[in-house]
C-alpha atoms as a PDB file:
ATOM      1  CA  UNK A   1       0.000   0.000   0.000  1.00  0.00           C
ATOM      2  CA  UNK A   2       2.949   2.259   0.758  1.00  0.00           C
ATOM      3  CA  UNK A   3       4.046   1.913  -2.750  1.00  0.00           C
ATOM      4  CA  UNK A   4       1.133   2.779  -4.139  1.00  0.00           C
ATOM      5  CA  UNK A   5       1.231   6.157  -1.899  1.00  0.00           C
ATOM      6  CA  UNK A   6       4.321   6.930  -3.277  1.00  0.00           C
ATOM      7  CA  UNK A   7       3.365   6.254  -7.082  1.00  0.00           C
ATOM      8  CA  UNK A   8       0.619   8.279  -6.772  1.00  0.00           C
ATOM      9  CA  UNK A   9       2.568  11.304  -5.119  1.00  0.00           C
ATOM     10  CA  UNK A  10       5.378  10.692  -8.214  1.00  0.00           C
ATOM     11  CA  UNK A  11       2.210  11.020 -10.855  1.00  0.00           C
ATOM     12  CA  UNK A  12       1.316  14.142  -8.338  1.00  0.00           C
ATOM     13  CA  UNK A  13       4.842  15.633  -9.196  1.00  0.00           C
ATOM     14  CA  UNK A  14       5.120  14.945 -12.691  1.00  0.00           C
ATOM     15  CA  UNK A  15       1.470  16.550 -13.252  1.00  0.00           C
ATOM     16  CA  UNK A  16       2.474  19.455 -11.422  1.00  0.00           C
ATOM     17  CA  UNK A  17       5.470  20.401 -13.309  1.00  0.00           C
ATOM     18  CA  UNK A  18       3.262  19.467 -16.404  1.00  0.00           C
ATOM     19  CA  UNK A  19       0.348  22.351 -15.061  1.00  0.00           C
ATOM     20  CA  UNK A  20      -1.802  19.447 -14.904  1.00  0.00           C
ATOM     21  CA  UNK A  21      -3.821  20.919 -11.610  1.00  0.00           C
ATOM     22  CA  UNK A  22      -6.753  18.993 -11.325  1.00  0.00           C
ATOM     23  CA  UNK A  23      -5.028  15.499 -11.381  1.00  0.00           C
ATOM     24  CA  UNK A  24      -1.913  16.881  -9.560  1.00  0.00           C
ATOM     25  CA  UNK A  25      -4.776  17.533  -6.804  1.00  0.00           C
ATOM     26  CA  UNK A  26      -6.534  14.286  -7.496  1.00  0.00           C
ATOM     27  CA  UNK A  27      -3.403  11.864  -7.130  1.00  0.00           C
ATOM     28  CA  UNK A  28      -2.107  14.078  -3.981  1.00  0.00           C
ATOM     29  CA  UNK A  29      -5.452  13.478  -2.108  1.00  0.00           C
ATOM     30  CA  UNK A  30      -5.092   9.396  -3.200  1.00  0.00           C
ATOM     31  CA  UNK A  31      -1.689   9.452  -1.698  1.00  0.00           C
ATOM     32  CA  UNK A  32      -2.383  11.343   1.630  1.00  0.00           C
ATOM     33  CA  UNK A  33      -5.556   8.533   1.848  1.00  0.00           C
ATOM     34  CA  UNK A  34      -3.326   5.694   0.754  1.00  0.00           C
ATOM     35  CA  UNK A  35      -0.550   6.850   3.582  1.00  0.00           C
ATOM     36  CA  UNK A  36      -2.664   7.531   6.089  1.00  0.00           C
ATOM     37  CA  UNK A  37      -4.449   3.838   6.057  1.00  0.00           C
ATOM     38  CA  UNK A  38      -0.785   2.364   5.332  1.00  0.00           C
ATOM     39  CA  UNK A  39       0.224   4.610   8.771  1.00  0.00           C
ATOM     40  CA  UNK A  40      -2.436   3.300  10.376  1.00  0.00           C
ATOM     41  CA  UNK A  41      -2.329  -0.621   9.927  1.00  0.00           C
ATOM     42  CA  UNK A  42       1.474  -0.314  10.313  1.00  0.00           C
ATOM     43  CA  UNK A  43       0.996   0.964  14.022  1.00  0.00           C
ATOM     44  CA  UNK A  44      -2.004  -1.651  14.428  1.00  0.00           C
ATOM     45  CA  UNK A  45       0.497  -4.197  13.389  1.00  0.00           C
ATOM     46  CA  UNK A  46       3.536  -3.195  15.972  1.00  0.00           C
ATOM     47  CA  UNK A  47       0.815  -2.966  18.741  1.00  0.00           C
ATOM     48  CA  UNK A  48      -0.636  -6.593  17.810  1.00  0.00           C
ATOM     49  CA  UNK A  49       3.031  -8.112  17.375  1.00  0.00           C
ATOM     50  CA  UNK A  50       4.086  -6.096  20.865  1.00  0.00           C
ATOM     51  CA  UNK A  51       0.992  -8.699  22.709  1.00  0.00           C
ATOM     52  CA  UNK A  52       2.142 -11.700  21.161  1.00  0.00           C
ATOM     53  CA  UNK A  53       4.242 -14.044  24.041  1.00  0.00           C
ATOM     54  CA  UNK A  54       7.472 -15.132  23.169  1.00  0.00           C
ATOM     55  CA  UNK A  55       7.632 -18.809  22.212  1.00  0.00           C
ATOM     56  CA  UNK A  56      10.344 -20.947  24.225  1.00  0.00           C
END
């Protein structure tokens, strides 16, 4: 998912410098989404690994 936060704020850049606005604005807002959820499992995941016991 991270990767596809990052694509999307490369296609961001590239339509900016083009003066593409609308779809410089579009792929921004999919990126900021896309991060936010990827931000948001990722510290679900540490807190779910941090409960797990140690095997022996």
């Amino acid at each position: 998912m991270l990767y596809w936060a990052v694509v999307f704020f490369v296609v961001a850049l590239i339509a900016g410098v083009l003066g593409f606005g609308g779809i410089a604005a579009g792929a921004v807002e999919i990126a900021r989404i896309l991060f936010f959820i990827f931000l948001v499992l990722f510290v679900i995941s540490l807190v779910a690994g941090g409960f797990r016991r140690p095997t022996v």
